[in-house]
PDB file of N, CA and C in Angstrom:
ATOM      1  N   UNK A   1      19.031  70.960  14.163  1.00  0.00           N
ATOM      2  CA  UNK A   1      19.676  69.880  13.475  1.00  0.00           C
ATOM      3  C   UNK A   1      19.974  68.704  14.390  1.00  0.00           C
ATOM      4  N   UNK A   2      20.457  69.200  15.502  1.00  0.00           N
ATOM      5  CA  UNK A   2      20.349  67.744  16.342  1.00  0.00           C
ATOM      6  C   UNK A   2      19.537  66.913  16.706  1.00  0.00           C
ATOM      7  N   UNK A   3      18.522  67.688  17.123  1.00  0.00           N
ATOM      8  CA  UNK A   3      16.982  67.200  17.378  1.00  0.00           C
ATOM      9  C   UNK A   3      16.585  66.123  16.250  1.00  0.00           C
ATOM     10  N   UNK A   4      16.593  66.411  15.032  1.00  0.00           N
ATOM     11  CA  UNK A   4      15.974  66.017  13.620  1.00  0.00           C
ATOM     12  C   UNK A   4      16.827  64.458  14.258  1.00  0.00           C
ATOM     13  N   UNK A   5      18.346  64.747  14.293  1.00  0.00           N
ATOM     14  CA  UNK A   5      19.279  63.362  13.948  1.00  0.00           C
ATOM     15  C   UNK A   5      18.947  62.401  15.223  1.00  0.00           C
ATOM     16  N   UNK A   6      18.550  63.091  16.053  1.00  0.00           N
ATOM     17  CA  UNK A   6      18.394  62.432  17.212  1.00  0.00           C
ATOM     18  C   UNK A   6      17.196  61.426  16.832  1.00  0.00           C
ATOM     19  N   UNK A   7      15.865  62.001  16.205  1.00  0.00           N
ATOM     20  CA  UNK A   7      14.776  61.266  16.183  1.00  0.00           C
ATOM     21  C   UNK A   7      15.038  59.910  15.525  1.00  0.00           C
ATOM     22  N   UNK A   8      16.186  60.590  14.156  1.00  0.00           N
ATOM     23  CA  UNK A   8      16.333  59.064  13.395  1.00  0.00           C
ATOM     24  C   UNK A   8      17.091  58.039  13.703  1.00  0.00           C
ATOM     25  N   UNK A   9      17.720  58.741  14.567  1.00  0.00           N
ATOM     26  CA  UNK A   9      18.808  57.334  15.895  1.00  0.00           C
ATOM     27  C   UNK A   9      17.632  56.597  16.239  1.00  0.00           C
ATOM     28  N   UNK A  10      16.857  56.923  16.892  1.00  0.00           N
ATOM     29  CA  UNK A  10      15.348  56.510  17.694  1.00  0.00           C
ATOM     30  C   UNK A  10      14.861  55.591  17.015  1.00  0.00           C
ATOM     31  N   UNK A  11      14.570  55.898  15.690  1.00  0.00           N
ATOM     32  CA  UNK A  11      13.419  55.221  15.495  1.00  0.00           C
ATOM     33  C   UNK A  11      14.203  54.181  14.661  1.00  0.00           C
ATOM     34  N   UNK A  12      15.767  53.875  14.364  1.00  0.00           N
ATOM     35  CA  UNK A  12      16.295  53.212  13.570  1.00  0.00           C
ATOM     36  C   UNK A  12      16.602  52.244  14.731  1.00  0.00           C
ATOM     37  N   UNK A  13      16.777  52.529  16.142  1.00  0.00           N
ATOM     38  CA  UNK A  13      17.024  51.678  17.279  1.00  0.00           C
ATOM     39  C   UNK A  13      16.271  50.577  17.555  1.00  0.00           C
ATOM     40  N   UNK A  14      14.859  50.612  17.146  1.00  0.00           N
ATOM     41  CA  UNK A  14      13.773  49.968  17.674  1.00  0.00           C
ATOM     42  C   UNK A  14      13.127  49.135  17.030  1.00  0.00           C
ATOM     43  N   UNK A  15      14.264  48.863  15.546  1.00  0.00           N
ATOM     44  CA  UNK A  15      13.989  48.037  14.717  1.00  0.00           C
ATOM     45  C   UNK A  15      13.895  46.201  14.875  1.00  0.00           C
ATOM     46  N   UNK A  16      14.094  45.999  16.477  1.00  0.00           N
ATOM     47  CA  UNK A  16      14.505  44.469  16.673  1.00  0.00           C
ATOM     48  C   UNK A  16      13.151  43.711  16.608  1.00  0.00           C
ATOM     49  N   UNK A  17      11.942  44.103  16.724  1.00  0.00           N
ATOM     50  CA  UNK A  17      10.750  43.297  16.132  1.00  0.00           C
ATOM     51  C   UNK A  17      10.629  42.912  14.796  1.00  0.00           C
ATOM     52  N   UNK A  18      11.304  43.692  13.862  1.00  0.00           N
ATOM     53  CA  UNK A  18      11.221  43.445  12.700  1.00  0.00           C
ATOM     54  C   UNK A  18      12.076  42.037  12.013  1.00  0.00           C
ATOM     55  N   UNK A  19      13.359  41.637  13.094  1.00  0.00           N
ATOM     56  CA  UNK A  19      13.636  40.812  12.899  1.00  0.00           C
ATOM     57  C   UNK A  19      12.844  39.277  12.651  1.00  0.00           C
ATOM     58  N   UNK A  20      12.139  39.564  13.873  1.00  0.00           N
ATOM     59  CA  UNK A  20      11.000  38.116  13.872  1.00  0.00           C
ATOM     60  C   UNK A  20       9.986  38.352  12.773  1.00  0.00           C
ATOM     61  N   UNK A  21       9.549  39.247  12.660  1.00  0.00           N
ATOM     62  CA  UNK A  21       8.836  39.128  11.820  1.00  0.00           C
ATOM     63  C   UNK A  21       9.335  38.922  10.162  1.00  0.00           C
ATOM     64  N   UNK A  22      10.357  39.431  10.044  1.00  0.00           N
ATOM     65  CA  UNK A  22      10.851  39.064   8.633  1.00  0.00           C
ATOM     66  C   UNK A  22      11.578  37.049   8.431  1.00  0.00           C
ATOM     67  N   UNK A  23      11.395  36.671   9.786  1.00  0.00           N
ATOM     68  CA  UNK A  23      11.339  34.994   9.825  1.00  0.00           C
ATOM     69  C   UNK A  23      10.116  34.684  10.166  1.00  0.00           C
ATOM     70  N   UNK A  24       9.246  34.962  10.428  1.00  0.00           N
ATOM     71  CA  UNK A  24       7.887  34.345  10.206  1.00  0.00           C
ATOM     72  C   UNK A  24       7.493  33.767   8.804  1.00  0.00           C
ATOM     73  N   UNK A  25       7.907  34.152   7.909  1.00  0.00           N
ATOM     74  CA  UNK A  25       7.444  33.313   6.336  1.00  0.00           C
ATOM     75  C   UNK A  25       8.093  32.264   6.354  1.00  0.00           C
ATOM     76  N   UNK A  26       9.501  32.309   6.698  1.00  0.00           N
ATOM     77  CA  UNK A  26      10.322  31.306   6.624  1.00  0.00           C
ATOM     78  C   UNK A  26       9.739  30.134   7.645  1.00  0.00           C
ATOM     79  N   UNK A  27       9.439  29.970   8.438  1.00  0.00           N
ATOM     80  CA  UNK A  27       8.822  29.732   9.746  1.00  0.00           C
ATOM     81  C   UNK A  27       7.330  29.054   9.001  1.00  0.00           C
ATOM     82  N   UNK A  28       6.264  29.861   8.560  1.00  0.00           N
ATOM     83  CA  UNK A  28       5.406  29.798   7.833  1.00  0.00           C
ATOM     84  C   UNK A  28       5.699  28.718   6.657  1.00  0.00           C
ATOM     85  N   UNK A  29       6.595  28.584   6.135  1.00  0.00           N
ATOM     86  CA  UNK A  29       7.015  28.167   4.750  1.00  0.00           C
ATOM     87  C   UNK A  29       6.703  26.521   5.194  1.00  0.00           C
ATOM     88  N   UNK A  30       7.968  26.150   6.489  1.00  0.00           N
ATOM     89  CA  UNK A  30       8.249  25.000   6.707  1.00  0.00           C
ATOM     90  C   UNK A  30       7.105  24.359   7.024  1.00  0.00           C
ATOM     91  N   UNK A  31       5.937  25.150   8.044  1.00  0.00           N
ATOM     92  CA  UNK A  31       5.247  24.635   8.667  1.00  0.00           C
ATOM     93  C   UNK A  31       4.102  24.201   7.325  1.00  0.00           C
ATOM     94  N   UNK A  32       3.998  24.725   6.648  1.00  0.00           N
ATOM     95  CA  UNK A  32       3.250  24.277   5.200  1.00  0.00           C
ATOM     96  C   UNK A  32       4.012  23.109   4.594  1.00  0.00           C
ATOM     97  N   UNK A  33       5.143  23.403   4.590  1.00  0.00           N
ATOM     98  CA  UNK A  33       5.721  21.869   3.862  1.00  0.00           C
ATOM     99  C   UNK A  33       5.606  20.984   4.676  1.00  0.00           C
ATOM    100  N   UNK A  34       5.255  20.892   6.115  1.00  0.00           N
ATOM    101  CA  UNK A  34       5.334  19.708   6.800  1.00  0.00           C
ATOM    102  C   UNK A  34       3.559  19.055   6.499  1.00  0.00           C
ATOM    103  N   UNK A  35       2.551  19.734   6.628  1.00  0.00           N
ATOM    104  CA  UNK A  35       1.166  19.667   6.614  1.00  0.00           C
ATOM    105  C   UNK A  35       0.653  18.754   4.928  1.00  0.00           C
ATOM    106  N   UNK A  36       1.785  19.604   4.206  1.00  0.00           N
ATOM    107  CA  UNK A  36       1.558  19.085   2.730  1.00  0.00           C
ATOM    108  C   UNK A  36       2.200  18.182   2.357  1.00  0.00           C
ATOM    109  N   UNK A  37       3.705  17.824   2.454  1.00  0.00           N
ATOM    110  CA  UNK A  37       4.130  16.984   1.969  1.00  0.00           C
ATOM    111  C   UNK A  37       4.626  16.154   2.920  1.00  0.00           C
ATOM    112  N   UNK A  38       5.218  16.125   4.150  1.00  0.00           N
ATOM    113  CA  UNK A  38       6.114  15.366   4.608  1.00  0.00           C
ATOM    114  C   UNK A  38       5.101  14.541   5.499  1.00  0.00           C
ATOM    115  N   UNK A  39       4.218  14.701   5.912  1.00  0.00           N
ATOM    116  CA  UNK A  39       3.085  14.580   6.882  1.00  0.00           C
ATOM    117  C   UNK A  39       2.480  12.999   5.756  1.00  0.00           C
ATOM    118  N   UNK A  40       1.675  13.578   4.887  1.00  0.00           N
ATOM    119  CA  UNK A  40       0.582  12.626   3.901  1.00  0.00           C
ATOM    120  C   UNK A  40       2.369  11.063   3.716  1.00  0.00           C
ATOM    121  N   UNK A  41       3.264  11.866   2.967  1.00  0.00           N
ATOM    122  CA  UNK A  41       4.179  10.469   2.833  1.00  0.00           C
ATOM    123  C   UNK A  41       4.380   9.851   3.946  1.00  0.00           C
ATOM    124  N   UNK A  42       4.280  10.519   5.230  1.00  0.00           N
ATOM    125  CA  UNK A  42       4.857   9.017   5.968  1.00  0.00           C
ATOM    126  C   UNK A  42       3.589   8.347   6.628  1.00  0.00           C
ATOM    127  N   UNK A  43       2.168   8.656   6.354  1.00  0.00           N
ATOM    128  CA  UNK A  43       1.225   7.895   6.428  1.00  0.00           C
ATOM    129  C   UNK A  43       0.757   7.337   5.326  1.00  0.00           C
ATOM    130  N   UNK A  44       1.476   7.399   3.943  1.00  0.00           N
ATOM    131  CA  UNK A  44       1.196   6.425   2.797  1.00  0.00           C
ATOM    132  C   UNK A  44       2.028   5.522   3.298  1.00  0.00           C
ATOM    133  N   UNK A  45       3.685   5.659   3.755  1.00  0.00           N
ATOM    134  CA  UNK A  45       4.535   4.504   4.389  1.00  0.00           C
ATOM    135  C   UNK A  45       4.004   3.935   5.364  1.00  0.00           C
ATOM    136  N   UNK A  46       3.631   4.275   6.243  1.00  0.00           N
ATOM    137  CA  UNK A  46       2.777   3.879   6.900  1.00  0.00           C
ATOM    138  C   UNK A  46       1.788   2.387   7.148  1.00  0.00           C
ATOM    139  N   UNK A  47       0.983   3.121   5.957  1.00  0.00           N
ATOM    140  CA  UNK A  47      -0.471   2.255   5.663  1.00  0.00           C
ATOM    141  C   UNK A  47       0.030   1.143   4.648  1.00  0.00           C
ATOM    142  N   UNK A  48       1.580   1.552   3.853  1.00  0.00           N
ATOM    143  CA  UNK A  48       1.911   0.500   3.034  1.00  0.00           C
ATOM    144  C   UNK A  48       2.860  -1.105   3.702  1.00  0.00           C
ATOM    145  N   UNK A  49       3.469  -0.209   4.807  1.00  0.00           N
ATOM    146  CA  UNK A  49       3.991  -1.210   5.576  1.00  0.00           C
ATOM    147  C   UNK A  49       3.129  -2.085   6.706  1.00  0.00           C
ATOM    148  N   UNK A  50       1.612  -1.354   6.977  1.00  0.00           N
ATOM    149  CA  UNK A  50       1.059  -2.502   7.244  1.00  0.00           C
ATOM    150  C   UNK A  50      -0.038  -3.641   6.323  1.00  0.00           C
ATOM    151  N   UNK A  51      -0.144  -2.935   5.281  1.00  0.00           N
ATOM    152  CA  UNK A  51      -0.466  -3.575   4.291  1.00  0.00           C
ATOM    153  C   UNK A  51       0.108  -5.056   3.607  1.00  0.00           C
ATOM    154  N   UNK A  52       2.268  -5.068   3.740  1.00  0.00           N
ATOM    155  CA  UNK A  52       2.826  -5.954   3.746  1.00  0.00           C
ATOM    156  C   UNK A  52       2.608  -6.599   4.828  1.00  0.00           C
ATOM    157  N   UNK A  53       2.720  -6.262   5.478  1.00  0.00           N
ATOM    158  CA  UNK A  53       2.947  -7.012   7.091  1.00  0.00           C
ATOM    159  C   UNK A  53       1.659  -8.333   6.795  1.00  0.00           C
ATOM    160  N   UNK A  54       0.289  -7.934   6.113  1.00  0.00           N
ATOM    161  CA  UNK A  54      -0.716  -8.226   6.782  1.00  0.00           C
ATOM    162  C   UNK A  54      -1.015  -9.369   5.373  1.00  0.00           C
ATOM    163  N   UNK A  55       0.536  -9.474   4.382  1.00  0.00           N
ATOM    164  CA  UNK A  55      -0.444 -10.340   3.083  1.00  0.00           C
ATOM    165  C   UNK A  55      -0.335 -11.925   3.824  1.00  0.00           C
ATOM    166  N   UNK A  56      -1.328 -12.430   3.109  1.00  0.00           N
ATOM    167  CA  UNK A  56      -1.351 -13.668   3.378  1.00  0.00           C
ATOM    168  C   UNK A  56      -1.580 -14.761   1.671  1.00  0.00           C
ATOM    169  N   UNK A  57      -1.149 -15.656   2.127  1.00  0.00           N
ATOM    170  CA  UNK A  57      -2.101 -16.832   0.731  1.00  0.00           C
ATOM    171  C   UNK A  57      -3.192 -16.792   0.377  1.00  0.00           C
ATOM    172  N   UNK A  58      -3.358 -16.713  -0.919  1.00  0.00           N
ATOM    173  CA  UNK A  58      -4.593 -16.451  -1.629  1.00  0.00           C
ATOM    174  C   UNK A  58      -4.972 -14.792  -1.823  1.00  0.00           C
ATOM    175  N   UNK A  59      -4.079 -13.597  -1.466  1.00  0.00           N
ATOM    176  CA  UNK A  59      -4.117 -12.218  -1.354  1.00  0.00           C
ATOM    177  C   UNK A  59      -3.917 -12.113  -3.190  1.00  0.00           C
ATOM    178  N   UNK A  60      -4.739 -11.519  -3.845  1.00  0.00           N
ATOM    179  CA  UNK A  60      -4.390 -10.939  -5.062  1.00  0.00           C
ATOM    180  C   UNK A  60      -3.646  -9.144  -4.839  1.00  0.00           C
ATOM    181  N   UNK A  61      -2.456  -9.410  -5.221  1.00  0.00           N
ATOM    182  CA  UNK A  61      -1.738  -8.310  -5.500  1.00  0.00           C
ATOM    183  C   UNK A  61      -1.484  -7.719  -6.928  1.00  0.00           C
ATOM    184  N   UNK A  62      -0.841  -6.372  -6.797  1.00  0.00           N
ATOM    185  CA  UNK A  62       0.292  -6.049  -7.871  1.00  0.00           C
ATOM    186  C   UNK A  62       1.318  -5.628  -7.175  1.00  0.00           C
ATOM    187  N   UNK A  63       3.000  -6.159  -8.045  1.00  0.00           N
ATOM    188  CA  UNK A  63       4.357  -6.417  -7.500  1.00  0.00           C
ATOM    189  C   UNK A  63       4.477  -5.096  -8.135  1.00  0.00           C
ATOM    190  N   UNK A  64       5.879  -4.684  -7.932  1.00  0.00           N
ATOM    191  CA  UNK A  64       6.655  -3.458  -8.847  1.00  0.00           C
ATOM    192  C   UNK A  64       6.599  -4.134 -10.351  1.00  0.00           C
ATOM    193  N   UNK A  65       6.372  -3.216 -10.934  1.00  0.00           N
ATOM    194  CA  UNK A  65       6.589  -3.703 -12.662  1.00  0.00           C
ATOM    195  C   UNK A  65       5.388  -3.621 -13.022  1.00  0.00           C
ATOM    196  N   UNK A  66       3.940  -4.001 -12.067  1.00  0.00           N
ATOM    197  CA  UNK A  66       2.691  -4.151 -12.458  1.00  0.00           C
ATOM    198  C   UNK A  66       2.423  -5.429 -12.851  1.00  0.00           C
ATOM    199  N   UNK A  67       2.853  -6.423 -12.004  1.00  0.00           N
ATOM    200  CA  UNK A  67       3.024  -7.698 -11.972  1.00  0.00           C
ATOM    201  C   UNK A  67       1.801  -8.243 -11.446  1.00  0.00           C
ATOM    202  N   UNK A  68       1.014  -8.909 -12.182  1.00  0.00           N
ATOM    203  CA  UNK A  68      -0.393  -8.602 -11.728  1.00  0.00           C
ATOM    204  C   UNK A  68      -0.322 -10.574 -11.018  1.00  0.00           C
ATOM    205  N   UNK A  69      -0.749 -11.146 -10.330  1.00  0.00           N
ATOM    206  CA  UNK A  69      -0.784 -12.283  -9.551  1.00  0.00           C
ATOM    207  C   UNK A  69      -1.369 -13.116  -8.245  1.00  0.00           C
ATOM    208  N   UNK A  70      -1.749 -13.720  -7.710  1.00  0.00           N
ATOM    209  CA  UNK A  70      -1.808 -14.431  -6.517  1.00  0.00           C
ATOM    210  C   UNK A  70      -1.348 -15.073  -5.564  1.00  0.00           C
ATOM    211  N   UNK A  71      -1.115 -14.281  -4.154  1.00  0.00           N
ATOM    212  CA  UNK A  71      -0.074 -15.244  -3.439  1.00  0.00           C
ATOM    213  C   UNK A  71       0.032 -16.648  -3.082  1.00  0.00           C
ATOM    214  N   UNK A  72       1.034 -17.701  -2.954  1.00  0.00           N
ATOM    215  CA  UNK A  72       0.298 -18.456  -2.920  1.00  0.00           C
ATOM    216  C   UNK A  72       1.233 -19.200  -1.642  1.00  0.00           C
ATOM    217  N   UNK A  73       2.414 -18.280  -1.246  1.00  0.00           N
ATOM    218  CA  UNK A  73       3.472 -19.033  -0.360  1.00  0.00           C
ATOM    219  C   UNK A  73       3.837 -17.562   0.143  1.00  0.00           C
ATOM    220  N   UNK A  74       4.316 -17.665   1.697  1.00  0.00           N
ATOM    221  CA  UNK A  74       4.675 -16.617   2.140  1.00  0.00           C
ATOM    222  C   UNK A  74       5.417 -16.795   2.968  1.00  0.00           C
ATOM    223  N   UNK A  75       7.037 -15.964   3.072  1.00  0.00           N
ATOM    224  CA  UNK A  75       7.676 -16.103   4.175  1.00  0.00           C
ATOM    225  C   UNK A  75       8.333 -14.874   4.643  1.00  0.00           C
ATOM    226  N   UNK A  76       9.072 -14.851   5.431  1.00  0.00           N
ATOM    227  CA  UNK A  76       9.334 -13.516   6.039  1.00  0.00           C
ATOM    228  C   UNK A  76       9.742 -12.525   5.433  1.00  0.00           C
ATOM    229  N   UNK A  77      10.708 -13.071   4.254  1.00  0.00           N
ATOM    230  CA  UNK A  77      11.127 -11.545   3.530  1.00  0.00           C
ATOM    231  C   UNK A  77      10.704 -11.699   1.924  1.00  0.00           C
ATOM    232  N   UNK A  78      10.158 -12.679   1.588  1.00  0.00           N
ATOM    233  CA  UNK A  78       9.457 -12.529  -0.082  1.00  0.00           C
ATOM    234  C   UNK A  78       8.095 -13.760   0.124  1.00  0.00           C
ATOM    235  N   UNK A  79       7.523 -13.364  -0.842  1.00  0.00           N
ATOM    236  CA  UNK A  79       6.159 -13.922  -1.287  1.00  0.00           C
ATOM    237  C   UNK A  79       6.182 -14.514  -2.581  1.00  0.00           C
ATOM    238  N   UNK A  80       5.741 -15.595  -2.830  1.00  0.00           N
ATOM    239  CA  UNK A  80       5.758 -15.985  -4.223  1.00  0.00           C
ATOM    240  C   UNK A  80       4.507 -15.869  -5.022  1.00  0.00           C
ATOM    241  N   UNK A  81       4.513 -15.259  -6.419  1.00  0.00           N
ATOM    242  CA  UNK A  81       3.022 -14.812  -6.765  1.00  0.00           C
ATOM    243  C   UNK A  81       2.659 -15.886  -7.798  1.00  0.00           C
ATOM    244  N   UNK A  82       1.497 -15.901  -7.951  1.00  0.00           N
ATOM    245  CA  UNK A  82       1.518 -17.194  -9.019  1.00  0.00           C
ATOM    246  C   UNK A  82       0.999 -16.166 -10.218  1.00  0.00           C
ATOM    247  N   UNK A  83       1.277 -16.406 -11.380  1.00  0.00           N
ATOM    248  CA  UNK A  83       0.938 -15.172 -12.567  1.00  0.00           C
ATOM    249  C   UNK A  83       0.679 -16.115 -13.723  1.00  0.00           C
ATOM    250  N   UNK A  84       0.723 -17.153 -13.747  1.00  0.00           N
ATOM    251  CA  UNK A  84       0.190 -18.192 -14.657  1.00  0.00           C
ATOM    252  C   UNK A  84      -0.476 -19.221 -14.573  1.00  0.00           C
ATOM    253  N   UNK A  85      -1.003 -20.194 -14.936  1.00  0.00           N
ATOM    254  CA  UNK A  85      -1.376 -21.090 -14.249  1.00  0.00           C
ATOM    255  C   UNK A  85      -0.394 -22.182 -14.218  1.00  0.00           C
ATOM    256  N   UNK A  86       0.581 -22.140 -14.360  1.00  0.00           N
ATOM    257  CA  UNK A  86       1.582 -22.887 -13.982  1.00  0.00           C
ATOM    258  C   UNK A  86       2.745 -22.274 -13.711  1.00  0.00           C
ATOM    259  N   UNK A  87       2.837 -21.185 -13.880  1.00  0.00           N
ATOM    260  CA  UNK A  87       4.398 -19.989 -13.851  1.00  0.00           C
ATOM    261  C   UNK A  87       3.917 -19.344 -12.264  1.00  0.00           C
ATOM    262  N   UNK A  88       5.294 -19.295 -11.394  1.00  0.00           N
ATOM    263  CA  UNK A  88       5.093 -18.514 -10.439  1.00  0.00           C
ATOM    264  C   UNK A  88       6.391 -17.775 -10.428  1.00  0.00           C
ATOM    265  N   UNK A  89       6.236 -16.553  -9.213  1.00  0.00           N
ATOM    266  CA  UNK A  89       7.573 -15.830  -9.043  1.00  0.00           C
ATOM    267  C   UNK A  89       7.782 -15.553  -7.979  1.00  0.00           C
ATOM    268  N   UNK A  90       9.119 -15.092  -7.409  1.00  0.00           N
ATOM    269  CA  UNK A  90       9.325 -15.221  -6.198  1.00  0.00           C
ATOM    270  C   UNK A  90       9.744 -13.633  -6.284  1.00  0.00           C
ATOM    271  N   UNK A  91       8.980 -12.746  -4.943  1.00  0.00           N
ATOM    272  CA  UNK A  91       9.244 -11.166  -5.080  1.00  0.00           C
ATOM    273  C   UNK A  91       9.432 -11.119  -3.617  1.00  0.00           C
ATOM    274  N   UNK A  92      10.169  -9.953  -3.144  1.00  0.00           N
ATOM    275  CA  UNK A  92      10.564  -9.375  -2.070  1.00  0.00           C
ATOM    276  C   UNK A  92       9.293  -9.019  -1.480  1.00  0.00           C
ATOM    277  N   UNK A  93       8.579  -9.277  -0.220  1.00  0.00           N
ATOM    278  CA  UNK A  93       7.479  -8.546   0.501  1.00  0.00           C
ATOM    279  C   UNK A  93       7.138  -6.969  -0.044  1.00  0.00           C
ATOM    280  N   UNK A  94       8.103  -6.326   0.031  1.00  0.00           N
ATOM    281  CA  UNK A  94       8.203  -4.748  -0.314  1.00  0.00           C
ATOM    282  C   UNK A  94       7.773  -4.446  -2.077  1.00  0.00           C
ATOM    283  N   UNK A  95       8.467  -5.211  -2.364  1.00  0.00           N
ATOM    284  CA  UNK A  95       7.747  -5.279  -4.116  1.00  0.00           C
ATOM    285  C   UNK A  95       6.462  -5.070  -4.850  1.00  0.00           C
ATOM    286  N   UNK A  96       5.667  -5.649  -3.317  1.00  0.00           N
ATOM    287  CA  UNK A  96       4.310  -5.898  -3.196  1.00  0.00           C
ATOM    288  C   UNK A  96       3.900  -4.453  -3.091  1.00  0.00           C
ATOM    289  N   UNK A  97       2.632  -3.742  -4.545  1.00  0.00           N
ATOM    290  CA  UNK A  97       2.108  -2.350  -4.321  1.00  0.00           C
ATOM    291  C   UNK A  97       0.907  -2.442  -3.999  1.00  0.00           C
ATOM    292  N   UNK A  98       0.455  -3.056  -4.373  1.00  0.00           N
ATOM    293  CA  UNK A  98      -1.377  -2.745  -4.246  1.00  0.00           C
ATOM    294  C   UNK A  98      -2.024  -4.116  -3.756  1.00  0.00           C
ATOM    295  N   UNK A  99      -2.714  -4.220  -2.912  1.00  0.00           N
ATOM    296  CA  UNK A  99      -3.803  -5.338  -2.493  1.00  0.00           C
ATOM    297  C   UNK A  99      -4.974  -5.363  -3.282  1.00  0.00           C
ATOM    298  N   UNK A 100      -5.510  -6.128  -3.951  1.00  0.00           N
ATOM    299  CA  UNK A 100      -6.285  -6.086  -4.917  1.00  0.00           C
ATOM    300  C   UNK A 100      -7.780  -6.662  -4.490  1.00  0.00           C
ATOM    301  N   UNK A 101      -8.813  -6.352  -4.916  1.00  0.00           N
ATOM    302  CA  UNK A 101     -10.128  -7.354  -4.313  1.00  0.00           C
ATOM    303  C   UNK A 101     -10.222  -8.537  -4.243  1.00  0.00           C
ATOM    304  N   UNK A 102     -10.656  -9.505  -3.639  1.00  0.00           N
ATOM    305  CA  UNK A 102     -10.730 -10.759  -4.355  1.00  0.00           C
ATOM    306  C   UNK A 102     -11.944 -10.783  -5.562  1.00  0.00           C
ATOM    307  N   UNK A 103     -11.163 -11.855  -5.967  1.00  0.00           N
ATOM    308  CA  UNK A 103     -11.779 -12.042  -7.587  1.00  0.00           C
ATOM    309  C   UNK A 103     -11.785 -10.993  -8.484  1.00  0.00           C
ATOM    310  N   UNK A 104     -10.132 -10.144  -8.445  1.00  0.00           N
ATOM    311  CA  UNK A 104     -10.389  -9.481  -9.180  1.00  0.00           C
ATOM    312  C   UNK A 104      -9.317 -10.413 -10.189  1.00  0.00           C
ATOM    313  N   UNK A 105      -8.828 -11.145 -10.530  1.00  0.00           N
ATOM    314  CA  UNK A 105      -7.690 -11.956 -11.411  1.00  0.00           C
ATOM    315  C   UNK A 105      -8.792 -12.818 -11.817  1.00  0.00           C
ATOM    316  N   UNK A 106      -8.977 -12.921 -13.071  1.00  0.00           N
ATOM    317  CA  UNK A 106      -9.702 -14.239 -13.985  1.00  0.00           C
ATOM    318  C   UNK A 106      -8.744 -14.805 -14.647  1.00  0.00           C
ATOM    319  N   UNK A 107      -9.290 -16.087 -14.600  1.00  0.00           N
ATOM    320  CA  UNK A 107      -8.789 -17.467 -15.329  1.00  0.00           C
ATOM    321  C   UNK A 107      -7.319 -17.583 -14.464  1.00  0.00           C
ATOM    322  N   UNK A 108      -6.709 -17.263 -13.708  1.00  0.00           N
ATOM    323  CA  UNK A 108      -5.495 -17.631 -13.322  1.00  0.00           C
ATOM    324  C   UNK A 108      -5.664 -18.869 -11.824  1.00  0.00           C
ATOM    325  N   UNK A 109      -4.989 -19.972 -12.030  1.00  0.00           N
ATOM    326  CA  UNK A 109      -5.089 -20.764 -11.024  1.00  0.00           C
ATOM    327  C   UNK A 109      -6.343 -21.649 -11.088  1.00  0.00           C
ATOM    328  N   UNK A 110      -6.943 -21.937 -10.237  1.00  0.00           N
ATOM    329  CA  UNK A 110      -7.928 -23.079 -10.125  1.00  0.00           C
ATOM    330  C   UNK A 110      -9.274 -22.235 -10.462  1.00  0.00           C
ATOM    331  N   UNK A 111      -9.199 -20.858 -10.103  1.00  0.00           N
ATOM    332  CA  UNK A 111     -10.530 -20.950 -10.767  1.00  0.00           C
ATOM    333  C   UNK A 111     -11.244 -20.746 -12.188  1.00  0.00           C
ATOM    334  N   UNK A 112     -10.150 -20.916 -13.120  1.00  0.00           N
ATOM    335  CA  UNK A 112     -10.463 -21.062 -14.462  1.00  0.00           C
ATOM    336  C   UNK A 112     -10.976 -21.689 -14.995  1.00  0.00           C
TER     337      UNK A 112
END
């Protein structure tokens, strides 16, 4: 009978690998959320903040709202879009989502 109790002291002692290994998923988990999500967003921020950085006059954008327009004045912290041919607006740099092709806006401005 001692013998028997002795073995299961033993083998219940030697349980401290199991620790790490029962944090390896956890461990595992994060390192997947960084690859998948946290990683791709801050190179969309990224590519979007040099995207502002880089508009200039005559840049066809879309603003927040889906404000579809042409820049036509630019200063350090807003851009003014022209969206009519006589209506313009004045938006925050950051407002600014998408860089658009040129010539992708018809009839707006002079070349109508």
């Amino acid at each position: 009978m001692l013998i028997s109790s002795a073995y299961a002291q033993s083998a219940g002692g030697t349980g401290g690998g199991d620790g790490l290994m029962g944090l390896l998923p956890i461990v595992l988990m994060f390192v997947l959320l960084y690859f998948m999500m946290i990683r791709p967003q801050m190179k969309r921020q990224k590519e979007h903040k040099l995207m502002v950085e880089a508009l200039k006059s005559g840049d066809e954008v879309i603003a927040a709202g889906g404000i579809l327009g042409r820049i036509t004045k630019v200063s350090d912290s807003y851009v003014t879009v022209e969206v009519g041919e006589s209506s313009q607006i004045v938006v925050q740099r950051g407002a600014v989502q998408t860089l658009l092709p040129k010539g992708t806006i018809k009839g707006t401005g002079k070349d109508a």
